[in-house]
C-alpha atoms as a PDB file:
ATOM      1  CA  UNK A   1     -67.398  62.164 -89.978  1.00  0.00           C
ATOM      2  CA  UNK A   2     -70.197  59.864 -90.714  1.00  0.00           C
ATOM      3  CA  UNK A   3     -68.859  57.356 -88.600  1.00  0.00           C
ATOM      4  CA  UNK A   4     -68.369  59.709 -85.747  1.00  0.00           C
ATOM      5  CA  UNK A   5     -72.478  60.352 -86.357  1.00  0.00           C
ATOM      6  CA  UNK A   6     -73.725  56.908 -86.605  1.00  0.00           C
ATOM      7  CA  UNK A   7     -71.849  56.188 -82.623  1.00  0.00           C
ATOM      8  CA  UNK A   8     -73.186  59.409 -81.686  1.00  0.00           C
ATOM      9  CA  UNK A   9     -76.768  58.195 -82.813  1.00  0.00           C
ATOM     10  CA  UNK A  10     -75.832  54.881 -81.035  1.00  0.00           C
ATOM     11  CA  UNK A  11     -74.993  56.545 -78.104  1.00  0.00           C
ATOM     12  CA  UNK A  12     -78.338  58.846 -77.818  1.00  0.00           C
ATOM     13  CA  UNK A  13     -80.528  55.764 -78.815  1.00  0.00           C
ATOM     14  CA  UNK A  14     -78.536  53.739 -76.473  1.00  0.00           C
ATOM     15  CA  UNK A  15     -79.311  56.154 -73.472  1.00  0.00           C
ATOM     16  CA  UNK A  16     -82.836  56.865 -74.244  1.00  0.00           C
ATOM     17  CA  UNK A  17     -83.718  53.742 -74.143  1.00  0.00           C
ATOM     18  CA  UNK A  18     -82.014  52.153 -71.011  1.00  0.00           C
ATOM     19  CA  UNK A  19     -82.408  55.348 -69.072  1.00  0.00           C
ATOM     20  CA  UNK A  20     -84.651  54.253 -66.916  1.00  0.00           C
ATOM     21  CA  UNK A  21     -81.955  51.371 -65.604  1.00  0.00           C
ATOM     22  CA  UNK A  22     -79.400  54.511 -65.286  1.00  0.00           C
ATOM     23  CA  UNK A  23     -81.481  56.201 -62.949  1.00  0.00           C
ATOM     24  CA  UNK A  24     -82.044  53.442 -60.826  1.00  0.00           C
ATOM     25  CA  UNK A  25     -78.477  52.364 -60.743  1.00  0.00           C
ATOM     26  CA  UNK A  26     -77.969  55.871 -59.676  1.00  0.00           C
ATOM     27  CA  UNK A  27     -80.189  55.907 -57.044  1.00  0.00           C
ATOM     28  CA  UNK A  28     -79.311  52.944 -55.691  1.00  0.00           C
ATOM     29  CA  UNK A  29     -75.732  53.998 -54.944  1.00  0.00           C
ATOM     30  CA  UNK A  30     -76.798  56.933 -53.290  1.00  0.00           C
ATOM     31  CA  UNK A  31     -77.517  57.512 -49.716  1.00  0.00           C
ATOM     32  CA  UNK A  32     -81.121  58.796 -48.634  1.00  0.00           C
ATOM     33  CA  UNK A  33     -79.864  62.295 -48.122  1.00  0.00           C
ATOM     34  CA  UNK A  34     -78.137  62.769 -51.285  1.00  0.00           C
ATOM     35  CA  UNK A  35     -81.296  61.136 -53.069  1.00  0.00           C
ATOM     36  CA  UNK A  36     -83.421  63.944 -51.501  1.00  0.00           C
ATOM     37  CA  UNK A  37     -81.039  66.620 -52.146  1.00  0.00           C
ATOM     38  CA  UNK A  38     -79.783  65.587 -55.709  1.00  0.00           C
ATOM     39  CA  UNK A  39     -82.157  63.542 -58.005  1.00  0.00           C
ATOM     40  CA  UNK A  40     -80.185  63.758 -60.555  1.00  0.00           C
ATOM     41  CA  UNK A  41     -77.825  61.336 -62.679  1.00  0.00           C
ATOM     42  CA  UNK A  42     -74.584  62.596 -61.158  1.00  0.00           C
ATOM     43  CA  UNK A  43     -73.296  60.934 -57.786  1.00  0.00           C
ATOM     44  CA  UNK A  44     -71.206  62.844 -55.100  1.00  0.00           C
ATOM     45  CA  UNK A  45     -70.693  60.035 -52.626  1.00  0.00           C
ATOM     46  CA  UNK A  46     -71.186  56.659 -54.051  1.00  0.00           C
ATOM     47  CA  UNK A  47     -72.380  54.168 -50.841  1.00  0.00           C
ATOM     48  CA  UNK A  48     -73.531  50.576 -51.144  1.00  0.00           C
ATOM     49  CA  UNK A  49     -75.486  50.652 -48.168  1.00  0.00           C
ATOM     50  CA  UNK A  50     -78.429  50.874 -49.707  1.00  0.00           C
ATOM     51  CA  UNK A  51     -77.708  47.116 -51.093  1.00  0.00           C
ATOM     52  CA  UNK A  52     -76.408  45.710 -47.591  1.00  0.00           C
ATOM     53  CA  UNK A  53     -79.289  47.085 -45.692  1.00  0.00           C
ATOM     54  CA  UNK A  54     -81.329  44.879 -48.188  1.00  0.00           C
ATOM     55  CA  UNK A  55     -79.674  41.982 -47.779  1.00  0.00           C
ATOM     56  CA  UNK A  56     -79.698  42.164 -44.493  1.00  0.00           C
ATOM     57  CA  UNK A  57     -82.883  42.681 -43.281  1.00  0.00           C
ATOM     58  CA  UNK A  58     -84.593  39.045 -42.385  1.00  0.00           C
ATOM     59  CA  UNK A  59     -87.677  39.944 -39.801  1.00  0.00           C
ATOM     60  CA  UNK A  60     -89.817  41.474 -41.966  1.00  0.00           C
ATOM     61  CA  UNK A  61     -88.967  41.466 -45.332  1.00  0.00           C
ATOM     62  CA  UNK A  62     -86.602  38.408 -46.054  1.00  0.00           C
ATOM     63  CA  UNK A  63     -85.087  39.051 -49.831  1.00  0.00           C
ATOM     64  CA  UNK A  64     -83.734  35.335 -49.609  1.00  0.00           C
ATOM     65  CA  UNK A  65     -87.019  33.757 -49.477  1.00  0.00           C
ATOM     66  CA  UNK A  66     -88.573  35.927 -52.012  1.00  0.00           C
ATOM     67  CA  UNK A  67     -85.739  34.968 -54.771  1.00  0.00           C
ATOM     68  CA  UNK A  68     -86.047  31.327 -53.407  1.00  0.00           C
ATOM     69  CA  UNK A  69     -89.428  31.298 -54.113  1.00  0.00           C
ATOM     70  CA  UNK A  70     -89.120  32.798 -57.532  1.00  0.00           C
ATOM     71  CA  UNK A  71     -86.582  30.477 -58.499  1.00  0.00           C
ATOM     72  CA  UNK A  72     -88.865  27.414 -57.795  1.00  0.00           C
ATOM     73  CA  UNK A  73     -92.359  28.640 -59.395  1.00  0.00           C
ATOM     74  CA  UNK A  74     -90.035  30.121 -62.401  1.00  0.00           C
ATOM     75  CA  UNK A  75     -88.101  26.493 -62.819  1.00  0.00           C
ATOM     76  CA  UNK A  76     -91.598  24.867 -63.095  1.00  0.00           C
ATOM     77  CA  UNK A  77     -93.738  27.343 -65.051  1.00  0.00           C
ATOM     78  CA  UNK A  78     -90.505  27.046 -67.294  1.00  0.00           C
ATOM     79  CA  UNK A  79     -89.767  23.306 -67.550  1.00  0.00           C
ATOM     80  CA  UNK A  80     -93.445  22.007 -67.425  1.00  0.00           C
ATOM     81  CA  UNK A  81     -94.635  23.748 -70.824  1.00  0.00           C
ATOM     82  CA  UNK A  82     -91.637  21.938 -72.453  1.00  0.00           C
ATOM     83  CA  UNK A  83     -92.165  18.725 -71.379  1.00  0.00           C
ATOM     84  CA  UNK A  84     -96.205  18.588 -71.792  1.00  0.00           C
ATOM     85  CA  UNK A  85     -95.729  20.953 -75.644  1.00  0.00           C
ATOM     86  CA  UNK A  86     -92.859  18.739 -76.553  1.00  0.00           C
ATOM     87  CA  UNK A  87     -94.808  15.998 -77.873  1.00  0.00           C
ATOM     88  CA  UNK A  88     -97.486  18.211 -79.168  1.00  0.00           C
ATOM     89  CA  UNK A  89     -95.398  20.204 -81.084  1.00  0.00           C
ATOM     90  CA  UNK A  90     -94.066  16.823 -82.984  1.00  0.00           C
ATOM     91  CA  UNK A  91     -97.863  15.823 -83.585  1.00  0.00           C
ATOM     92  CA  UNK A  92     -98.293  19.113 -84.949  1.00  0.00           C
ATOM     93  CA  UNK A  93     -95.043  19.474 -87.068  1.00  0.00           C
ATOM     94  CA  UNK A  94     -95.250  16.010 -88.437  1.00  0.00           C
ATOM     95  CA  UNK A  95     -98.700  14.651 -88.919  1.00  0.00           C
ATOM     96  CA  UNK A  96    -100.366  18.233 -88.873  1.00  0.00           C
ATOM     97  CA  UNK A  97    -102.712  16.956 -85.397  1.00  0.00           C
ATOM     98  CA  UNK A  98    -104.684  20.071 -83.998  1.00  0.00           C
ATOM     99  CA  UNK A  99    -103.064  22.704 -87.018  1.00  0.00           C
ATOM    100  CA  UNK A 100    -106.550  24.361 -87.711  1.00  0.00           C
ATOM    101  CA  UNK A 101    -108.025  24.546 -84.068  1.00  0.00           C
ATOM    102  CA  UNK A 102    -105.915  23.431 -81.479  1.00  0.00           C
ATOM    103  CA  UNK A 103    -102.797  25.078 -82.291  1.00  0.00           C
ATOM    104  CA  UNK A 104    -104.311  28.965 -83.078  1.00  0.00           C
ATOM    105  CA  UNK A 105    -106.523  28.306 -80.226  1.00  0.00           C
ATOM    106  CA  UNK A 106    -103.699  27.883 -77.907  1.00  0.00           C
ATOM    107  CA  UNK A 107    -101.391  30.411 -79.559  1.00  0.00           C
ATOM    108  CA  UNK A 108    -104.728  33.067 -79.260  1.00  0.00           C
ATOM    109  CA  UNK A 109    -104.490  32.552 -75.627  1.00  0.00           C
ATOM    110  CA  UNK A 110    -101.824  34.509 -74.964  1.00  0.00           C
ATOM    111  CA  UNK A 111    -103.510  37.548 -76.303  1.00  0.00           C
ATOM    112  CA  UNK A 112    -106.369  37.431 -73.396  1.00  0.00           C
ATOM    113  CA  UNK A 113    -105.378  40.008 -70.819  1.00  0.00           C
ATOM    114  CA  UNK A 114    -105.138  37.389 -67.841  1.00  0.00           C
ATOM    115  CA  UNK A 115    -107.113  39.581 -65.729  1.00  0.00           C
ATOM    116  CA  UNK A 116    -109.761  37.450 -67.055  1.00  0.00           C
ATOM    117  CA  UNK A 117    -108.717  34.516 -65.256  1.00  0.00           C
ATOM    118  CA  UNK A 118    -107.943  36.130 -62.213  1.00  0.00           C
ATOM    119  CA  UNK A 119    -111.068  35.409 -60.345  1.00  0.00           C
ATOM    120  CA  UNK A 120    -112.464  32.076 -61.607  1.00  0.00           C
ATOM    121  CA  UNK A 121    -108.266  31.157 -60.633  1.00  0.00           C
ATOM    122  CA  UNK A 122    -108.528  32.312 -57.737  1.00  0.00           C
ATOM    123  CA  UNK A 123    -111.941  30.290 -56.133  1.00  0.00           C
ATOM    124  CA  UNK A 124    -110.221  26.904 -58.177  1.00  0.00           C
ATOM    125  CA  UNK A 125    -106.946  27.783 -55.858  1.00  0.00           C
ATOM    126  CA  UNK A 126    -108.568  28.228 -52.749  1.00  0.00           C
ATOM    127  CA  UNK A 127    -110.958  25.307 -53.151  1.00  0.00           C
ATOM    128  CA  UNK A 128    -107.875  23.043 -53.840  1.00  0.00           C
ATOM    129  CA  UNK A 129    -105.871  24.508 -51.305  1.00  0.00           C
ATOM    130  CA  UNK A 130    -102.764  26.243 -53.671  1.00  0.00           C
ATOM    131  CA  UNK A 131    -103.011  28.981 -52.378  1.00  0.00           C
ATOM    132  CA  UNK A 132     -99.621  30.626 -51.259  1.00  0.00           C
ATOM    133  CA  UNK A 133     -97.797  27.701 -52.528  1.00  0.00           C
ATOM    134  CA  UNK A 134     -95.022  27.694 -54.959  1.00  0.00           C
ATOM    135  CA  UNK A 135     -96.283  24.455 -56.543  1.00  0.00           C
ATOM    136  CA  UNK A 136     -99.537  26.785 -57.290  1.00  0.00           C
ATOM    137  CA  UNK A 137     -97.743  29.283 -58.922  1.00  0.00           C
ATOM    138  CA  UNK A 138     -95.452  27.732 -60.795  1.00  0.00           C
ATOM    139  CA  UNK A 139     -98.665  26.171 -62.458  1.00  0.00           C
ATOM    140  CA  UNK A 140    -100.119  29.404 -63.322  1.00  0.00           C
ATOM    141  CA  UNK A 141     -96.713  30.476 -64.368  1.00  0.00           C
ATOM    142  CA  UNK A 142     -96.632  27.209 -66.711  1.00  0.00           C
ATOM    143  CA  UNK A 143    -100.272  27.851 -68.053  1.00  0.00           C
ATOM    144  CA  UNK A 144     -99.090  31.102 -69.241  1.00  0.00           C
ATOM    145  CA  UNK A 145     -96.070  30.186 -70.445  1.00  0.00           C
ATOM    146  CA  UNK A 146     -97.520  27.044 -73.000  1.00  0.00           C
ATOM    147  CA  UNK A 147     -98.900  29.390 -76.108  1.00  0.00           C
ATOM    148  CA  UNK A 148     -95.472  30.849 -76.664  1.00  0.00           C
ATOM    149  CA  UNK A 149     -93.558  27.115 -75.930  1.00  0.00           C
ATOM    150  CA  UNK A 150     -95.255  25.639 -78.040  1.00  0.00           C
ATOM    151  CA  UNK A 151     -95.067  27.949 -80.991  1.00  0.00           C
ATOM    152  CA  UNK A 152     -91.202  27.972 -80.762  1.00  0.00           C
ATOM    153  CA  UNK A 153     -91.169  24.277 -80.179  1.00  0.00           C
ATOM    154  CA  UNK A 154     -93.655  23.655 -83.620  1.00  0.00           C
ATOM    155  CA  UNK A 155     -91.558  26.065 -85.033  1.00  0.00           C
ATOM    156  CA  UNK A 156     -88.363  24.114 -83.975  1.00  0.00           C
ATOM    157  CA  UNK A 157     -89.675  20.652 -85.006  1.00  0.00           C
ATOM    158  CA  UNK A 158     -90.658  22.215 -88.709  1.00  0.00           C
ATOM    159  CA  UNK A 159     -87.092  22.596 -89.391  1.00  0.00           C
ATOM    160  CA  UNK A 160     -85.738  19.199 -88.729  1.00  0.00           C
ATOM    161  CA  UNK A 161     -85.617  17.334 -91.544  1.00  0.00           C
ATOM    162  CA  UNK A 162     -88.046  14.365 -91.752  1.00  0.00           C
ATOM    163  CA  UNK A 163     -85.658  12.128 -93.307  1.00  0.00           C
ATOM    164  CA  UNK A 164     -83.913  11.633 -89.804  1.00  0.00           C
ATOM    165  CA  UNK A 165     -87.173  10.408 -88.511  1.00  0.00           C
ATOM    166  CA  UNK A 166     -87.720   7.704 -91.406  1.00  0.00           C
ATOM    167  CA  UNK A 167     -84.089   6.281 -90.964  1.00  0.00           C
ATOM    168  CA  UNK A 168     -84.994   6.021 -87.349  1.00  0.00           C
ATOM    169  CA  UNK A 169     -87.888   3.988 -87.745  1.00  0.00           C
ATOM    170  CA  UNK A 170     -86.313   1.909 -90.395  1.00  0.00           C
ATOM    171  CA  UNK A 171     -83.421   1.014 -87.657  1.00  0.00           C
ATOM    172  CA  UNK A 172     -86.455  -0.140 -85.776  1.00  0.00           C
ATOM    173  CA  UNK A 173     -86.684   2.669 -83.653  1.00  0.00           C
ATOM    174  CA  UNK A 174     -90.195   3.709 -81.422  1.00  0.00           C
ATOM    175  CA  UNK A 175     -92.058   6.991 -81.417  1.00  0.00           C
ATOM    176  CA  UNK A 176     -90.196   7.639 -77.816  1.00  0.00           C
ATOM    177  CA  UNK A 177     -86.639   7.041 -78.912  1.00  0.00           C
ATOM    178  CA  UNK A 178     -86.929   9.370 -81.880  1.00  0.00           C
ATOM    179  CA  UNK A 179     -88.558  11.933 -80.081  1.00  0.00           C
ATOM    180  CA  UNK A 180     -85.634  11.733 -77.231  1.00  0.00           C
ATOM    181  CA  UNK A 181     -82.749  11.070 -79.120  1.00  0.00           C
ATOM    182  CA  UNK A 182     -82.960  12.704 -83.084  1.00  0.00           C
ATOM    183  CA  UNK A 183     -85.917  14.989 -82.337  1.00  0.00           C
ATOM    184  CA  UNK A 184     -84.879  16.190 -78.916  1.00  0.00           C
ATOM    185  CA  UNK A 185     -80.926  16.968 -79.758  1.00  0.00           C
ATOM    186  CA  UNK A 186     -81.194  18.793 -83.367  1.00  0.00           C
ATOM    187  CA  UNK A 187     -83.961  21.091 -81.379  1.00  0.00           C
ATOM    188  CA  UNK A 188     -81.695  22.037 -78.464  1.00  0.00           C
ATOM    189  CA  UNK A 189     -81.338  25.254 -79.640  1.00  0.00           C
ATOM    190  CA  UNK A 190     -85.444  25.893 -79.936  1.00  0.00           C
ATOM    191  CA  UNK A 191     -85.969  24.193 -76.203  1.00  0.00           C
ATOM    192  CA  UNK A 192     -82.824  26.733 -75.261  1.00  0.00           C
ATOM    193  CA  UNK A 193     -84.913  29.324 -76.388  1.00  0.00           C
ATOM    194  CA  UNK A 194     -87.937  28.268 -75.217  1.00  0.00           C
ATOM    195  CA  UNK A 195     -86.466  28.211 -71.380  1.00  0.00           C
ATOM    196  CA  UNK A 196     -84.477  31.718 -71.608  1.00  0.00           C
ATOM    197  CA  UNK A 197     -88.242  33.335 -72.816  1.00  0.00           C
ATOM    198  CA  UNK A 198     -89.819  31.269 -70.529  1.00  0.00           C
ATOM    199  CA  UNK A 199     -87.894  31.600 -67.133  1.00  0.00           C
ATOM    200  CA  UNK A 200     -88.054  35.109 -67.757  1.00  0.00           C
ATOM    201  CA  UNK A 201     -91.479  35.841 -68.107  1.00  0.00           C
ATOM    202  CA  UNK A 202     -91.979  33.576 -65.262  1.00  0.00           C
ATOM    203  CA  UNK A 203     -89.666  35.435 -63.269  1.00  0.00           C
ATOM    204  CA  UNK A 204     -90.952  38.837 -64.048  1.00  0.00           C
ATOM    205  CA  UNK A 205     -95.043  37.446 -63.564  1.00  0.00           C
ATOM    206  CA  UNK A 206     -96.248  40.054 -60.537  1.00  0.00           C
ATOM    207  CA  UNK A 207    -100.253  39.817 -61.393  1.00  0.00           C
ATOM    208  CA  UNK A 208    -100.467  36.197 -60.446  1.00  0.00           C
ATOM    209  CA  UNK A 209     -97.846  36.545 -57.893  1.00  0.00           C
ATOM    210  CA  UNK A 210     -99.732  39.085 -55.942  1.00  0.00           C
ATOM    211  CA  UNK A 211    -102.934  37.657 -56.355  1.00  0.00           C
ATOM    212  CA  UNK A 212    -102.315  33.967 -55.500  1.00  0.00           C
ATOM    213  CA  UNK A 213     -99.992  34.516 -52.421  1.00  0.00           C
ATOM    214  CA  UNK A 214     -99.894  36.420 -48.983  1.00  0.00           C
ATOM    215  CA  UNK A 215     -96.829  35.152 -46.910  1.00  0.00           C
ATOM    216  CA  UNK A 216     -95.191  31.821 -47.535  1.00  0.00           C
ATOM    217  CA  UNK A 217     -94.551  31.391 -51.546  1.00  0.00           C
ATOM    218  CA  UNK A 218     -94.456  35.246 -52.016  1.00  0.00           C
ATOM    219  CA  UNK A 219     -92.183  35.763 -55.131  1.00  0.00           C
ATOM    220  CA  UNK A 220     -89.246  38.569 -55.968  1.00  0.00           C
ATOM    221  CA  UNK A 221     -91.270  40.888 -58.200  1.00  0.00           C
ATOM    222  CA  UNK A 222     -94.035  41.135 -55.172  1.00  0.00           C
ATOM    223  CA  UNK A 223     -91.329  41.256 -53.099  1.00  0.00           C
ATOM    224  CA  UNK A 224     -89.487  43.798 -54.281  1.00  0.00           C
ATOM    225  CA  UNK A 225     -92.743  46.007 -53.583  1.00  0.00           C
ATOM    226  CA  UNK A 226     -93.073  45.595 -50.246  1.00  0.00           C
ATOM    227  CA  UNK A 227     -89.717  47.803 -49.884  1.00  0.00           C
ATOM    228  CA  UNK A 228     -92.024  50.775 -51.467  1.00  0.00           C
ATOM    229  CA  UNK A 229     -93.728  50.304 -47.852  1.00  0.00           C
ATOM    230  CA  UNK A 230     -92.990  53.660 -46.364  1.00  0.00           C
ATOM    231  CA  UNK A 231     -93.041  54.023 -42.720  1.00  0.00           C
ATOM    232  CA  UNK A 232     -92.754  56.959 -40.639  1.00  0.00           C
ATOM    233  CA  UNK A 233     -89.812  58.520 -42.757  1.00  0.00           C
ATOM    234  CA  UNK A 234     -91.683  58.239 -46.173  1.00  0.00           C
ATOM    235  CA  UNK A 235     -90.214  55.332 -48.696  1.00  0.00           C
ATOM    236  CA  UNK A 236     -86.679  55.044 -48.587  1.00  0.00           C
ATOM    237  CA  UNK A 237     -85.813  55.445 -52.381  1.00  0.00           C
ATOM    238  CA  UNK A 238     -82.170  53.761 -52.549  1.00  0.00           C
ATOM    239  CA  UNK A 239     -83.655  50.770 -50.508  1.00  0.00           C
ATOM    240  CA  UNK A 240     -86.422  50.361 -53.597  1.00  0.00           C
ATOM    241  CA  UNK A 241     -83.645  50.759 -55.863  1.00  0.00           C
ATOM    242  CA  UNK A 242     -81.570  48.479 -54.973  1.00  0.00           C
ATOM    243  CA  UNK A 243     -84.312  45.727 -54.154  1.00  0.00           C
ATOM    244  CA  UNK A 244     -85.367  46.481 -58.356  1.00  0.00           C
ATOM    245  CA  UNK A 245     -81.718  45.853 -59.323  1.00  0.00           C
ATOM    246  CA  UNK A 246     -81.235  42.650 -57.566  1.00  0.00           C
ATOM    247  CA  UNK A 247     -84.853  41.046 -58.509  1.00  0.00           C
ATOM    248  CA  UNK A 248     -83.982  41.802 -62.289  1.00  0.00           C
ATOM    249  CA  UNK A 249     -80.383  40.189 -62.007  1.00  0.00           C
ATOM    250  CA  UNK A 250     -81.128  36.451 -62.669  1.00  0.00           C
ATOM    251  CA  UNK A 251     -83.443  37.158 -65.965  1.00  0.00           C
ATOM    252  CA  UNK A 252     -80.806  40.046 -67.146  1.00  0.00           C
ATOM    253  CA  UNK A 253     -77.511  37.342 -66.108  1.00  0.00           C
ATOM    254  CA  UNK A 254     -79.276  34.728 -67.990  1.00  0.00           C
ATOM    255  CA  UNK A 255     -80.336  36.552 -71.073  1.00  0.00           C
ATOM    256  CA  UNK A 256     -76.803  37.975 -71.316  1.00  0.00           C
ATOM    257  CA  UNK A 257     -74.969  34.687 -71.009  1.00  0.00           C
ATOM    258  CA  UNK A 258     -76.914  32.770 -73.105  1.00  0.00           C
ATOM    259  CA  UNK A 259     -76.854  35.770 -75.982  1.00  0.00           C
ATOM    260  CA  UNK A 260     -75.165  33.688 -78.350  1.00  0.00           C
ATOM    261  CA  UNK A 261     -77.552  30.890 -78.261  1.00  0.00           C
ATOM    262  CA  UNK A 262     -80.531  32.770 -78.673  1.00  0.00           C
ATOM    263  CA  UNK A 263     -79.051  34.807 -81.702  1.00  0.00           C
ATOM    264  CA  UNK A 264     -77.959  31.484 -83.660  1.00  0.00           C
ATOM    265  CA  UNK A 265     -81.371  29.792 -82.638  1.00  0.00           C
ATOM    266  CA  UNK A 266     -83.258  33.124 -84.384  1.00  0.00           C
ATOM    267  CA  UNK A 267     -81.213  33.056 -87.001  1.00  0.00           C
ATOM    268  CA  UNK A 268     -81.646  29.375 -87.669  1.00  0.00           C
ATOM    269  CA  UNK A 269     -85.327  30.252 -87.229  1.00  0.00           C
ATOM    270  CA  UNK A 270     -86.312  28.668 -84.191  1.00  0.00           C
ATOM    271  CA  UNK A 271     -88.817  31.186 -83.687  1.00  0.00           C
ATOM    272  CA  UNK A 272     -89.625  32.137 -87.042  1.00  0.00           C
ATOM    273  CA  UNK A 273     -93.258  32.835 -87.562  1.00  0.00           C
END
């Protein structure tokens, strides 16, 4: 009996809290009649039109170039922070560089609401010309992106034991070749982590992404709301459906293959603190 109760608990919780991915599932595999006749969770004729019209459409809206984009600014706002907090982490984790100011001051950061930066951003973009480029916002997606890099990377650095870094340097070994080859592999599992949280917050970034471009490095989550456009028929619900379940594949695919990792990095604390 108890048993019974906890999965029925589990189930409730369970649908409660993704039901907002339900419904849009739903919707999305109805047609736009059925969506205006039954807005409910049940489905009487199941269609996948909504998805191939999507796909499909290449004049106006082109769904290809949006997740192309994406994938570029994401990649560098993702893979910059770890290369440039890398070393700072291992200056902060070993000789305690930047502890007291530096490192809260970076870590605060993240707090700010980035409206803030929005408009001072904006004039530096335009007078440097990154405007509506992917290498612009992948920067701005990279800026964001350092506070929480770096704490898991300090954090990931903390727990390798110092002795491996004073029997490198007693085989003679430089600063570079222990960072890249006994720092570098026992933190795998922190810079795993740090690239799973980081590509998807990247990926999922619509202020900047709305803000910073108009036509040519346009990413998925601005995208996606152009499809809300409605036209002379009103907005076509399935069609905004299925554009949302598509633009939150790649961060949902990645988090769910790479599970495993991020529970044994937690658990080894990689992101303790």
């Amino acid at each position: 009996m108890m048993h019974s109760l906890r999965w029925l608990v589990f189930l409730l919780a369970a649908f409660i809290l993704n039901f907002p991915i339900i419904s849009t599932v739903v919707t999305s595999l109805k047609s736009r009649a059925e969506v205006n006749a039954n807005a409910g969770l049940s489905i009487q004729q199941p269609t996948l039109d909504n998805f191939i019209q999507v796909l499909t459409v290449t004049d106006r809206l082109n769904i290809y170039g949006y997740l192309q984009n994406s994938l570029v600014a994401a990649m560098i706002g993702t893979i910059l922070p770890i290369i440039i907090c890398f070393p700072i982490a291992y200056a902060i984790a070993r000789r305690n560089y930047g502890s007291n100011i530096l490192f809260p001051l970076v870590i605060n950061l993240r707090a700010l609401p980035l409206i803030i930066f929005s408009i001072p951003l904006y004039l530096m973009y335009q007078f440097m010309g990154l405007l509506d480029t992917r290498l612009g916002l992948g920067l701005i997606l990279a800026v964001i992106n350092l506070p929480l890099t770096l704490l898991i990377l300090v954090n990931g650095i903390h727990d390798v034991p110092e002795e491996l870094d004073e029997a490198a340097k007693i085989e003679g070994a430089s600063l570079w070749i222990i960072l890249s080859r006994v720092v570098l592999p026992v933190c795998r599992p922190a810079v795993v982590v740090t690239f799973i949280f980081g590509f998807i917050t990247a990926w999922n970034e619509f202020l900047f992404g709305l803000m910073l471009t108009t036509r040519d490095a346009v990413p998925m989550t601005v995208g996606a709301s152009f499809f809300f456009s409605s036209g002379g028929g009103g907005i076509q619900w399935g069609m905004a459906a299925a554009i949302i379940i598509i633009a939150a594949l790649p961060p949902t695919l990645l988090g769910l293959v790479m599970y495993r990792q991020i529970s044994r990095s937690m658990l080894g604390g990689a992101v303790k603190g």
